[in-house]
PDB file of N, CA and C in Angstrom:
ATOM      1  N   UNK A   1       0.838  -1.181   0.000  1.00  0.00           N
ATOM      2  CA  UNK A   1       0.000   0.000   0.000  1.00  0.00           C
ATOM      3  C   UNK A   1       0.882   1.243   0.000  1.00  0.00           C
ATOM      4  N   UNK A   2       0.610   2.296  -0.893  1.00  0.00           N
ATOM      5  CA  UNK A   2       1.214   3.553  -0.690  1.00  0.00           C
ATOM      6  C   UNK A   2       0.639   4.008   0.278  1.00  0.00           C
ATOM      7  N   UNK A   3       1.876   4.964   0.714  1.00  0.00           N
ATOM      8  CA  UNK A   3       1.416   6.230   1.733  1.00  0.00           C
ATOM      9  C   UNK A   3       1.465   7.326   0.754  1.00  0.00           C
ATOM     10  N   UNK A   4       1.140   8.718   1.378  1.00  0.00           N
ATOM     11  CA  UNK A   4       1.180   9.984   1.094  1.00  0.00           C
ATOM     12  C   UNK A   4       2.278  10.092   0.424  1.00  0.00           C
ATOM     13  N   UNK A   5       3.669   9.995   1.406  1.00  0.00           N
ATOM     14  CA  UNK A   5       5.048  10.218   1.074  1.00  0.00           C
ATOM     15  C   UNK A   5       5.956   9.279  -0.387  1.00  0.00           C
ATOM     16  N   UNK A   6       5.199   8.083  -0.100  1.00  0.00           N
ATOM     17  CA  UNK A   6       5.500   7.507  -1.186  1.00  0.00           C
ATOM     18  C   UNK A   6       4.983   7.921  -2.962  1.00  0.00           C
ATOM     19  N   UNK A   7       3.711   8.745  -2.810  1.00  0.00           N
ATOM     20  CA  UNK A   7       2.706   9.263  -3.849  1.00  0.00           C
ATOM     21  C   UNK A   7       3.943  10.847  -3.972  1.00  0.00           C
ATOM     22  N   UNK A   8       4.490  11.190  -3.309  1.00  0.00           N
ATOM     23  CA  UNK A   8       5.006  12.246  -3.489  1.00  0.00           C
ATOM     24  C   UNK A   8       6.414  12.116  -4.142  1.00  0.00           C
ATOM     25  N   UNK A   9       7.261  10.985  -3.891  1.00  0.00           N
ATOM     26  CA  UNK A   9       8.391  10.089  -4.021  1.00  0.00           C
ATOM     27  C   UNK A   9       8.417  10.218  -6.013  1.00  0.00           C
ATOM     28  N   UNK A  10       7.114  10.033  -6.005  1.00  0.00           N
ATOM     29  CA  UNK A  10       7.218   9.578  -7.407  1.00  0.00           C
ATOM     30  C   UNK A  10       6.513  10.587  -8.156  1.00  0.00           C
ATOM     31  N   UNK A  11       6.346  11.720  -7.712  1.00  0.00           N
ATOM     32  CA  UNK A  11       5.658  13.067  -8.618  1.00  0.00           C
ATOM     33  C   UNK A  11       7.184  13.582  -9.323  1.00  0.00           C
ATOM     34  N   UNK A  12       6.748  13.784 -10.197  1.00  0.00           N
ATOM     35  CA  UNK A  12       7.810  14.697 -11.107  1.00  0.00           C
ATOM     36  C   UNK A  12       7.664  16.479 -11.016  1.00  0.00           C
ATOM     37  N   UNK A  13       8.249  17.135 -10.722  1.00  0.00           N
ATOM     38  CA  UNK A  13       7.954  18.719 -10.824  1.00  0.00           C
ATOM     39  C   UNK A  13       7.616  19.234 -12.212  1.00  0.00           C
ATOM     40  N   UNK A  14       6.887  19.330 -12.693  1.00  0.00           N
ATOM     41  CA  UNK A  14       7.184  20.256 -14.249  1.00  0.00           C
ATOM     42  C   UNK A  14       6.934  22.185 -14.104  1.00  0.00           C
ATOM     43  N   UNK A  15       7.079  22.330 -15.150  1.00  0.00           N
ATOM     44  CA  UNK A  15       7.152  23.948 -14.640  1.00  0.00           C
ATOM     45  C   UNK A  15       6.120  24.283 -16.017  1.00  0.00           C
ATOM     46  N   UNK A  16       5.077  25.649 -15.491  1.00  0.00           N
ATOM     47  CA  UNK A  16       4.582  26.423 -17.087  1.00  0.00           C
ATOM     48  C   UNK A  16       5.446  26.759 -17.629  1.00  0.00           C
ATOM     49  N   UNK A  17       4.785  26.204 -19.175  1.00  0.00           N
ATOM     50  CA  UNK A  17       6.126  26.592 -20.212  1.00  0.00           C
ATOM     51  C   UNK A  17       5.097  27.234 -21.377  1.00  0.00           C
ATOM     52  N   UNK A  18       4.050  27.477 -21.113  1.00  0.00           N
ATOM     53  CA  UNK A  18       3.088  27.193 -22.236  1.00  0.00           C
ATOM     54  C   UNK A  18       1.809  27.570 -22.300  1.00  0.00           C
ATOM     55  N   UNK A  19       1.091  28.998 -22.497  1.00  0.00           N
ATOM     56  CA  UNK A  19       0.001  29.228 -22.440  1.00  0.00           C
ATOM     57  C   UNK A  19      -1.107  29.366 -23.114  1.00  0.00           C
ATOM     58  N   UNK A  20      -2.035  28.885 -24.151  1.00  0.00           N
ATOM     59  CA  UNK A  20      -2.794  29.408 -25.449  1.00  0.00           C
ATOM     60  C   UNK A  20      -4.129  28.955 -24.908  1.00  0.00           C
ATOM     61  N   UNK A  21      -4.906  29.514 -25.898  1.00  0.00           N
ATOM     62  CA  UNK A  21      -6.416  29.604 -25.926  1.00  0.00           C
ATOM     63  C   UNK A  21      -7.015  28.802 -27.155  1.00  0.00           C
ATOM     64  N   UNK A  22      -7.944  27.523 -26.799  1.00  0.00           N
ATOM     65  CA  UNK A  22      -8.132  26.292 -27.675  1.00  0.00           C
ATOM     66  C   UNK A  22      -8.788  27.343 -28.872  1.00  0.00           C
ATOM     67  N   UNK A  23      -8.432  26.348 -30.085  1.00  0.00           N
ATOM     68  CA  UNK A  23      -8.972  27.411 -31.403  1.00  0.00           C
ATOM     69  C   UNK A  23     -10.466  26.862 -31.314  1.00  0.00           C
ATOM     70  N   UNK A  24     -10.679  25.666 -31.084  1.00  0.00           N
ATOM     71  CA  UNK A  24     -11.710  24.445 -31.288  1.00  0.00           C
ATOM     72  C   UNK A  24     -12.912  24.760 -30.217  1.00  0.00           C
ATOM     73  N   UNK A  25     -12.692  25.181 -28.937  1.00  0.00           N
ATOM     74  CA  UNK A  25     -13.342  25.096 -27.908  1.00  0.00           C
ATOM     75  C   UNK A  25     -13.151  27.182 -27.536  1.00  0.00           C
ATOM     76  N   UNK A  26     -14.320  27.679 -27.180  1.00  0.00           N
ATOM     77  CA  UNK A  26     -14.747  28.965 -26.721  1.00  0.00           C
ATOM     78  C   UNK A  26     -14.055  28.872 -25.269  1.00  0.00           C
ATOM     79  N   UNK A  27     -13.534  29.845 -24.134  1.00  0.00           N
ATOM     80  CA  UNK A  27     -13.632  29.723 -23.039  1.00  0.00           C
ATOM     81  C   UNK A  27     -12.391  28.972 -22.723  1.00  0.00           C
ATOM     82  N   UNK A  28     -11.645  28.065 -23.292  1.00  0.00           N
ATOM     83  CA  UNK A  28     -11.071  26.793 -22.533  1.00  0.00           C
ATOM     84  C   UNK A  28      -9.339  27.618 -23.015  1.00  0.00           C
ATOM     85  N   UNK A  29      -8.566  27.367 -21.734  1.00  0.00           N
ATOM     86  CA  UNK A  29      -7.314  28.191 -21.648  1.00  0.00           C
ATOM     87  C   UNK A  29      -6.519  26.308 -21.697  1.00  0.00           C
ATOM     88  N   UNK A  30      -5.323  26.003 -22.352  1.00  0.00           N
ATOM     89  CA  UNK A  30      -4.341  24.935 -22.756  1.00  0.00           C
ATOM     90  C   UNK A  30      -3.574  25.456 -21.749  1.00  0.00           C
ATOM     91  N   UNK A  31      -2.588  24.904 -20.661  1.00  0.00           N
ATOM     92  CA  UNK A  31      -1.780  25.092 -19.875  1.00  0.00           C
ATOM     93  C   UNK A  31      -0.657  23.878 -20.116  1.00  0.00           C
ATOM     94  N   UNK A  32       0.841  24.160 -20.467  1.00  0.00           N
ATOM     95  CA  UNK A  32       1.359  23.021 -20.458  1.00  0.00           C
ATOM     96  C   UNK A  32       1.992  23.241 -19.728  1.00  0.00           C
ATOM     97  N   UNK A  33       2.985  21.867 -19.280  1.00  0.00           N
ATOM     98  CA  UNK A  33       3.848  21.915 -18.575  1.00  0.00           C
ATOM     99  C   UNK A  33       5.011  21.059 -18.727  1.00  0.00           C
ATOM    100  N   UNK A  34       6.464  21.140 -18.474  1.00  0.00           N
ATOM    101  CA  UNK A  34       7.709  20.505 -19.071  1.00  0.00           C
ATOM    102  C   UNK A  34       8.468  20.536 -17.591  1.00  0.00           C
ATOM    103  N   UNK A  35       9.337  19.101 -18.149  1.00  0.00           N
ATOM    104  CA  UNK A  35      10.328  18.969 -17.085  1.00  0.00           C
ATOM    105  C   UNK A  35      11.195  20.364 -17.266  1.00  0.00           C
ATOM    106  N   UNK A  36      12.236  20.328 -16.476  1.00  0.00           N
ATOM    107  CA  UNK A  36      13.409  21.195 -16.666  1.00  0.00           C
ATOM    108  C   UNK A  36      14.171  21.137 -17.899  1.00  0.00           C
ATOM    109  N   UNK A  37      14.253  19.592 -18.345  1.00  0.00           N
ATOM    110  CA  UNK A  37      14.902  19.112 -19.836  1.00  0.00           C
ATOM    111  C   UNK A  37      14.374  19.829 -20.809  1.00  0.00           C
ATOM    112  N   UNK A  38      12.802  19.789 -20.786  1.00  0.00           N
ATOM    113  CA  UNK A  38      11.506  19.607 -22.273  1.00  0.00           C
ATOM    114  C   UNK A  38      11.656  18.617 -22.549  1.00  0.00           C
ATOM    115  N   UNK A  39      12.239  17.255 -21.645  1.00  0.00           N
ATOM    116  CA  UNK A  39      11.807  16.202 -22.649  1.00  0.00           C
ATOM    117  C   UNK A  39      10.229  15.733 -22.235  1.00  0.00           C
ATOM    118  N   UNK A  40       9.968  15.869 -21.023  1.00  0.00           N
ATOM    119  CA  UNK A  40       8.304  15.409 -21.059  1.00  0.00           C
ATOM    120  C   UNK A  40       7.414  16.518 -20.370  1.00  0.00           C
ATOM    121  N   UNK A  41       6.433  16.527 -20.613  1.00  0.00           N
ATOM    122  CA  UNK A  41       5.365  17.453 -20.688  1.00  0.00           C
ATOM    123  C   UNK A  41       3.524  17.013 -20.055  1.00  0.00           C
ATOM    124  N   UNK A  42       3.054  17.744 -19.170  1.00  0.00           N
ATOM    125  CA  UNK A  42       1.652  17.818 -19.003  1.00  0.00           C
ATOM    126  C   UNK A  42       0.697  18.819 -19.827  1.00  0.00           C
ATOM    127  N   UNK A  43      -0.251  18.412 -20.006  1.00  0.00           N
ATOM    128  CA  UNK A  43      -1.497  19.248 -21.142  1.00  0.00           C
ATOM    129  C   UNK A  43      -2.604  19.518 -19.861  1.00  0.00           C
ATOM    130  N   UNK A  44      -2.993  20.376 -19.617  1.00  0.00           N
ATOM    131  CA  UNK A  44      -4.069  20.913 -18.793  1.00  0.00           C
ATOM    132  C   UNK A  44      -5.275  21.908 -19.286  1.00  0.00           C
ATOM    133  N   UNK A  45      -6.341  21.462 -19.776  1.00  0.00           N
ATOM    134  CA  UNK A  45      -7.321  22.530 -20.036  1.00  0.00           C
ATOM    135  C   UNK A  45      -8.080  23.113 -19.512  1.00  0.00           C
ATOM    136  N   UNK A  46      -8.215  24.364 -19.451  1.00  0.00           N
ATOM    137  CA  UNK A  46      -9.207  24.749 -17.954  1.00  0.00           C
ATOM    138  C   UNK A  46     -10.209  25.709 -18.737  1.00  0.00           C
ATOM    139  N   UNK A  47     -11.470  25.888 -18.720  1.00  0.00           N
ATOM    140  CA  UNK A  47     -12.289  26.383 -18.945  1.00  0.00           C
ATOM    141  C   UNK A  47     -11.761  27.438 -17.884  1.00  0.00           C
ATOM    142  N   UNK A  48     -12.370  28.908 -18.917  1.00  0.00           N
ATOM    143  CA  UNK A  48     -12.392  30.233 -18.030  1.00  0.00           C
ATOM    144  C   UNK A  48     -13.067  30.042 -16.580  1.00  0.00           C
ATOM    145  N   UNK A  49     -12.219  30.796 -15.356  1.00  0.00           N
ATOM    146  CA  UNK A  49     -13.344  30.730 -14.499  1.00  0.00           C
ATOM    147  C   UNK A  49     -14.500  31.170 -14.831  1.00  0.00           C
ATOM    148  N   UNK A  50     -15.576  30.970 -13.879  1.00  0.00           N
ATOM    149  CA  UNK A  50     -16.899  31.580 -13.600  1.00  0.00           C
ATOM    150  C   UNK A  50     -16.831  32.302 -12.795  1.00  0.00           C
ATOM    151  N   UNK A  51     -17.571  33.229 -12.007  1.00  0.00           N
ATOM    152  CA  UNK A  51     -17.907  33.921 -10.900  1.00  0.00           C
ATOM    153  C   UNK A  51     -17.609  32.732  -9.680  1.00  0.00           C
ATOM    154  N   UNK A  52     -17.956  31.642  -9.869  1.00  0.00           N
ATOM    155  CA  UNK A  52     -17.753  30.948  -8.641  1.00  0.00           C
ATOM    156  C   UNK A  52     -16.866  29.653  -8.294  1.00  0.00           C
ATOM    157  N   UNK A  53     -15.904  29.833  -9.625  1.00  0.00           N
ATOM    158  CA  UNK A  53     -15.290  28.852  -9.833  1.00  0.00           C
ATOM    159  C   UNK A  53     -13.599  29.680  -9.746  1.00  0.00           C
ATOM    160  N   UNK A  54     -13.091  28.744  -8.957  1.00  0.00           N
ATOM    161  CA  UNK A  54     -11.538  29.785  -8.635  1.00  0.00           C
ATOM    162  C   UNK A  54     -10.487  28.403  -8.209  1.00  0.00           C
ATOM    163  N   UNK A  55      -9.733  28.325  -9.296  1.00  0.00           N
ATOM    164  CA  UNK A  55      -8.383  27.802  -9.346  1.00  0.00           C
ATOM    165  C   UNK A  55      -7.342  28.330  -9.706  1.00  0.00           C
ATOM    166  N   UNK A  56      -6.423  28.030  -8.422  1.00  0.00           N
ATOM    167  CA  UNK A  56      -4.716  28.862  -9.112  1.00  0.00           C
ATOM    168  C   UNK A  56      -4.295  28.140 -10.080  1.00  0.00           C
ATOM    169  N   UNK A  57      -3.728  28.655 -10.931  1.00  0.00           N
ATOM    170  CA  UNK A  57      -2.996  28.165 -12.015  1.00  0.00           C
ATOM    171  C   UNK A  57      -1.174  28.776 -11.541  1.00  0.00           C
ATOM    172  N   UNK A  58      -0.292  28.040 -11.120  1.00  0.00           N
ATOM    173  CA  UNK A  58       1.111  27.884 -10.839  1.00  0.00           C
ATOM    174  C   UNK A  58       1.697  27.732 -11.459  1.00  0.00           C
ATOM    175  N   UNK A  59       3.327  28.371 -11.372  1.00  0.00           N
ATOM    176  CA  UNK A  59       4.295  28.110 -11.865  1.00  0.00           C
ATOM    177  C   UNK A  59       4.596  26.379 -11.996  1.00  0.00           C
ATOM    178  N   UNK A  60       4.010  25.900 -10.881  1.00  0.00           N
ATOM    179  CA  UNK A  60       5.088  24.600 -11.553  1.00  0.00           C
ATOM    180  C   UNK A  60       3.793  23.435 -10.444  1.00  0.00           C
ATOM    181  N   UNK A  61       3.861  22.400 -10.816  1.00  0.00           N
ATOM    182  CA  UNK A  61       2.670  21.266 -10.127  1.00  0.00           C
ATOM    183  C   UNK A  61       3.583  20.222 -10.138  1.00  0.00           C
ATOM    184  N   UNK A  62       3.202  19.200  -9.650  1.00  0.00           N
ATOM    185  CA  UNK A  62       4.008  18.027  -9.112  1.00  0.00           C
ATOM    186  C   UNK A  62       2.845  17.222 -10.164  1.00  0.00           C
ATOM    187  N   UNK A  63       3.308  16.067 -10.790  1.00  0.00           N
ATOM    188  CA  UNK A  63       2.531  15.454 -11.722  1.00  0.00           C
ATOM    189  C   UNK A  63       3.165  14.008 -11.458  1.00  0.00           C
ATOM    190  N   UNK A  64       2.052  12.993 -11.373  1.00  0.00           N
ATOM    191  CA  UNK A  64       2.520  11.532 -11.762  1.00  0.00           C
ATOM    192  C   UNK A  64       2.902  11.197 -12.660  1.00  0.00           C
ATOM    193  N   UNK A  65       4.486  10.574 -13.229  1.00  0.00           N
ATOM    194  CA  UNK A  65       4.768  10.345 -14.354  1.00  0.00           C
ATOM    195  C   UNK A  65       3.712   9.681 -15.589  1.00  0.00           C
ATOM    196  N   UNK A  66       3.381   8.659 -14.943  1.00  0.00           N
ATOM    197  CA  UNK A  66       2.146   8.227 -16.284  1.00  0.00           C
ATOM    198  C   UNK A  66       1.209   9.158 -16.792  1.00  0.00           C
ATOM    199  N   UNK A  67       1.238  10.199 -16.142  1.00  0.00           N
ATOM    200  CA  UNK A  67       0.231  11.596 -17.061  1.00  0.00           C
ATOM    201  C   UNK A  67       1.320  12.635 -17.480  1.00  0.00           C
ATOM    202  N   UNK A  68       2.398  11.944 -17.974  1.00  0.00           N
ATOM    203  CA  UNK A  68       3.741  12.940 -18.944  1.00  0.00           C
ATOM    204  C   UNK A  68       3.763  12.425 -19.748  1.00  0.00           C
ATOM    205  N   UNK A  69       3.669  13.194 -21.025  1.00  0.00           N
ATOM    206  CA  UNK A  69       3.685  12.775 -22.655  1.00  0.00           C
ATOM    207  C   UNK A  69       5.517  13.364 -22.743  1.00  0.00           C
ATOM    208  N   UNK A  70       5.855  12.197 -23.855  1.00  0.00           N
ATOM    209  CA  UNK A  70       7.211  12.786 -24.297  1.00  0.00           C
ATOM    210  C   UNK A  70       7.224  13.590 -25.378  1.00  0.00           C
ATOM    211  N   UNK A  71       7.874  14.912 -25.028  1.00  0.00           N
ATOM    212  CA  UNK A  71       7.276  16.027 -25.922  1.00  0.00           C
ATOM    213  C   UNK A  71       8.296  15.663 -27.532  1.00  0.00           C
ATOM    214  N   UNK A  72       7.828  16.034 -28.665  1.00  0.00           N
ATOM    215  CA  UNK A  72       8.325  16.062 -29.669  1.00  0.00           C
ATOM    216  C   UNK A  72       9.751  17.349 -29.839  1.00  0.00           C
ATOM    217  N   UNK A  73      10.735  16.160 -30.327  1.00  0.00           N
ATOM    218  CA  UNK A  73      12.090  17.136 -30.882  1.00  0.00           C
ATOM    219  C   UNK A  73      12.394  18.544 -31.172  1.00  0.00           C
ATOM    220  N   UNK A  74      10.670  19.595 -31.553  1.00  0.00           N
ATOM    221  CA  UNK A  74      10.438  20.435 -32.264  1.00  0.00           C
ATOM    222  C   UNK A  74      10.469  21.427 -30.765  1.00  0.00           C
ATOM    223  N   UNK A  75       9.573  20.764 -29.944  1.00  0.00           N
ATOM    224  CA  UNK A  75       9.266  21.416 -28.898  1.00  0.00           C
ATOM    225  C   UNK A  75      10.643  21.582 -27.561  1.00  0.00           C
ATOM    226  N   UNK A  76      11.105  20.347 -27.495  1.00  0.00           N
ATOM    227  CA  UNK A  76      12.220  20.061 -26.667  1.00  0.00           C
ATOM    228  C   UNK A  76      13.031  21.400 -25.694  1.00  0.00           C
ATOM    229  N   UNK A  77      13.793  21.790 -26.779  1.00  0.00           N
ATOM    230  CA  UNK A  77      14.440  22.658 -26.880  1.00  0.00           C
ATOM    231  C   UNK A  77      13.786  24.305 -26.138  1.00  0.00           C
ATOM    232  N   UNK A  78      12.220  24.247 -26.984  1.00  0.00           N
ATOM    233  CA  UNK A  78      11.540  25.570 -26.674  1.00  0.00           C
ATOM    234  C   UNK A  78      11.261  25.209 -25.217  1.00  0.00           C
ATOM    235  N   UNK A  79      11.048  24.318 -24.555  1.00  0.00           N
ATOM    236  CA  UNK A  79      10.584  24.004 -23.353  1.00  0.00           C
ATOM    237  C   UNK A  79      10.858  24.154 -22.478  1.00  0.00           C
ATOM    238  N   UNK A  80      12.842  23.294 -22.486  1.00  0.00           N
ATOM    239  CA  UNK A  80      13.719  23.529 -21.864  1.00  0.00           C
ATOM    240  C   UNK A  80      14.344  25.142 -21.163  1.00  0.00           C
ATOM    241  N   UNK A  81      14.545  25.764 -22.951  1.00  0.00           N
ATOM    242  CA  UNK A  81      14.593  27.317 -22.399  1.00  0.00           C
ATOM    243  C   UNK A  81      13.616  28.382 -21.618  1.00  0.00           C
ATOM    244  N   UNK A  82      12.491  27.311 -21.928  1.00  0.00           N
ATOM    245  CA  UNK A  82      11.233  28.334 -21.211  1.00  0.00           C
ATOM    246  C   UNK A  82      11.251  28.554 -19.577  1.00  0.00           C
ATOM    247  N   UNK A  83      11.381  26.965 -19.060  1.00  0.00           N
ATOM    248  CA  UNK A  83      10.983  26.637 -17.951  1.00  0.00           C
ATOM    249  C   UNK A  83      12.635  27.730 -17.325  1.00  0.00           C
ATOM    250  N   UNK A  84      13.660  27.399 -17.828  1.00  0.00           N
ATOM    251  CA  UNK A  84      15.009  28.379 -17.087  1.00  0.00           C
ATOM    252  C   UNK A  84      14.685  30.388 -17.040  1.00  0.00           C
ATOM    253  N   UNK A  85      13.761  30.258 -17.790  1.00  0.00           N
ATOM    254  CA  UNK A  85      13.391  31.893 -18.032  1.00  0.00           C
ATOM    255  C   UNK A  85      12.532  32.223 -16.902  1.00  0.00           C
TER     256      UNK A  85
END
């Protein structure tokens, strides 16, 4: 059985590297996120708040590796430099 500490053991830090507004969807803000490398990455979509709806959006979240995509060669690089800026 995990504990807490063990669930934390195995979070990866990623940092915002990445902010746009879906072309497809009205309202909905894309948030990514990259290791320190850019080699892997989280996708987060958040619908605009509402009046009664209030989430921070952070510099950087702790993420379980199995919800990190390995970002493409193109991106790598842009990622890497982002997250050091």
């Amino acid at each position: 059985m995990n504990s807490a500490s063990d669930a934390d053991e195995e979070s990866i830090r990623v940092w915002l590297v990445e902010r746009t507004y879906s072309d497809d969807e009205q309202n909905i803000i894309i948030l990514v996120y990259a290791t320190p490398d850019g080699e892997r990455y989280l996708r987060k979509e958040r619908a605009l708040a509402s009046f009664g709806d209030h989430r921070d959006t952070t510099a950087a979240v702790d993420a379980a590796p199995d919800n990190l995509g390995e970002t493409d060669e193109g991106k790598r690089e842009q990622y890497a430099l982002e997250e050091r800026a």
